[in-house]
Protein backbone atom coordinates (compact mmCIF):
# COMPACT_ATOMS: atom_id res chain seq x y z
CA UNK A 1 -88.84 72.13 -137.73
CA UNK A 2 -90.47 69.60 -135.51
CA UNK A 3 -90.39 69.06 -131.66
CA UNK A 4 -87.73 66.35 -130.84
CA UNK A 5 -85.99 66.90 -134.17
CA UNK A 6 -82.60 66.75 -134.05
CA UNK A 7 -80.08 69.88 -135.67
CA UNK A 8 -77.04 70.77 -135.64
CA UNK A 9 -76.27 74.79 -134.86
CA UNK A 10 -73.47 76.83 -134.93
CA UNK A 11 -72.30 80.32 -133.51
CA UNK A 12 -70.03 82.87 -134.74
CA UNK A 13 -67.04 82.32 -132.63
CA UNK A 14 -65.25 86.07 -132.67
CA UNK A 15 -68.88 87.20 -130.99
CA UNK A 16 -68.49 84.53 -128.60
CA UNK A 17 -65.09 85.37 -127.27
CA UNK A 18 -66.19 88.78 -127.21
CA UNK A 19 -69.57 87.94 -125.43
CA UNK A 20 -67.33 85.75 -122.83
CA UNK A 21 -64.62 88.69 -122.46
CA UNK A 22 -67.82 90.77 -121.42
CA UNK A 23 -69.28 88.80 -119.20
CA UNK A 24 -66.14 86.77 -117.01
CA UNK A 25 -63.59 89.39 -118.37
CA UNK A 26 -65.48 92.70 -116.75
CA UNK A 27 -66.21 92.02 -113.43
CA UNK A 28 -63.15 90.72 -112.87
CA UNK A 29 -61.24 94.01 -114.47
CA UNK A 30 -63.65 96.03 -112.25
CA UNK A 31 -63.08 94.26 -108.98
CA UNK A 32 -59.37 94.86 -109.03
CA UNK A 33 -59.39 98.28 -110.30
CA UNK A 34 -61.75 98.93 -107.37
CA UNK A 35 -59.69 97.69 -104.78
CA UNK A 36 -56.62 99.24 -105.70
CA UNK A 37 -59.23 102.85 -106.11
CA UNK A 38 -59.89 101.83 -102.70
CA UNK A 39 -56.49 101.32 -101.77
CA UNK A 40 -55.24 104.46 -103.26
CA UNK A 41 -58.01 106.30 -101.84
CA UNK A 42 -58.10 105.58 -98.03
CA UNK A 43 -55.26 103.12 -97.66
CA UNK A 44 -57.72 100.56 -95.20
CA UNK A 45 -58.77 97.18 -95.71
CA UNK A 46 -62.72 98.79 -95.34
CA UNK A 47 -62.09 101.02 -98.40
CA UNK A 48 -60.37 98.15 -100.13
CA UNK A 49 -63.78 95.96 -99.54
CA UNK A 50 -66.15 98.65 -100.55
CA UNK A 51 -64.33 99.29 -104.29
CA UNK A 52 -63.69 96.07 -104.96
CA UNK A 53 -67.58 95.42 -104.41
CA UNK A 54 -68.66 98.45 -106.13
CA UNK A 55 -66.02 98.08 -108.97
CA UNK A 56 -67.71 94.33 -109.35
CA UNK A 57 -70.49 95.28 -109.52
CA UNK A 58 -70.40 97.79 -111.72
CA UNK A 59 -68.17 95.39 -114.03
CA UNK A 60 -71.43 92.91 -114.07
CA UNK A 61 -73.48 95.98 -114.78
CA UNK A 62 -71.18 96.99 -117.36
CA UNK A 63 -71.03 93.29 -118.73
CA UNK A 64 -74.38 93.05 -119.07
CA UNK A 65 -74.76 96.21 -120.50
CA UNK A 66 -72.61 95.48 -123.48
CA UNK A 67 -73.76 92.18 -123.74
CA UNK A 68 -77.32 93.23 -125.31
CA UNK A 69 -75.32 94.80 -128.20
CA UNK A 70 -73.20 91.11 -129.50
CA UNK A 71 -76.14 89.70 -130.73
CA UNK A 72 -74.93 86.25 -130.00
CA UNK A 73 -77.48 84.25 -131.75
CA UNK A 74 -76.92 80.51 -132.95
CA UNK A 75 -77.83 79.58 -136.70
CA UNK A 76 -79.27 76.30 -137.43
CA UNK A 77 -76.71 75.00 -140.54
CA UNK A 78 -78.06 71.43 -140.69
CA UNK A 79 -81.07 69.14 -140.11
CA UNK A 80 -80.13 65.33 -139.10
CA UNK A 81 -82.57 62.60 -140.25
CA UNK A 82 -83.66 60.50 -137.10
C-alpha cells in the first residue's frame, strides 16, 4: 500500500445496520421513553423536559457504549492500478 493509491473497501453490511440502529436508533428510543417517564411521573411539561434529556442522553451513552463491541471495520478487497 502506497500513499495516494487508490482501493476499493468494503464493510459487512448486517454490522452496519446494527452499528447505525445503535447510534441514530438509541437516542431516539431513549428520548421518548423519557418523556413519557416524565410524563407518567409528574404529569408537567418540566418533568417531560428533564426525561426526555436524561433518557437522550443516556440513549447516546448507551449507543456509544454498544458501539465499541460491532467492530465495524472496513476490509480492503481490491487494489486499482492508477
Amino acid at each position: 500500500m502506497h500513499v495516494n493509491e487508490l482501493v476499493t473497501v468494503s464493510v459487512n453490511s448486517q454490522s452496519l445496520m446494527l452499528g447505525t440502529i445503535f447510534l441514530y436508533g438509541l437516542p431516539w428510543l431513549g428520548l421518548l421513553c423519557g418523556a413519557a417517564i416524565g410524563v407518567m411521573s409528574f404529569g408537567n411539561d418540566l418533568s417531560t423536559l428533564l426525561g426526555s434529556f436524561c433518557g437522550f442522553v443516556a440513549g447516546l451513552l448507551l449507543g456509544r457504549y454498544c458501539d465499541t463491541y460491532l467492530h465495524i471495520s472496513p476490509i480492503i478487497t481490491s487494489k486499482q492500478e492508477t
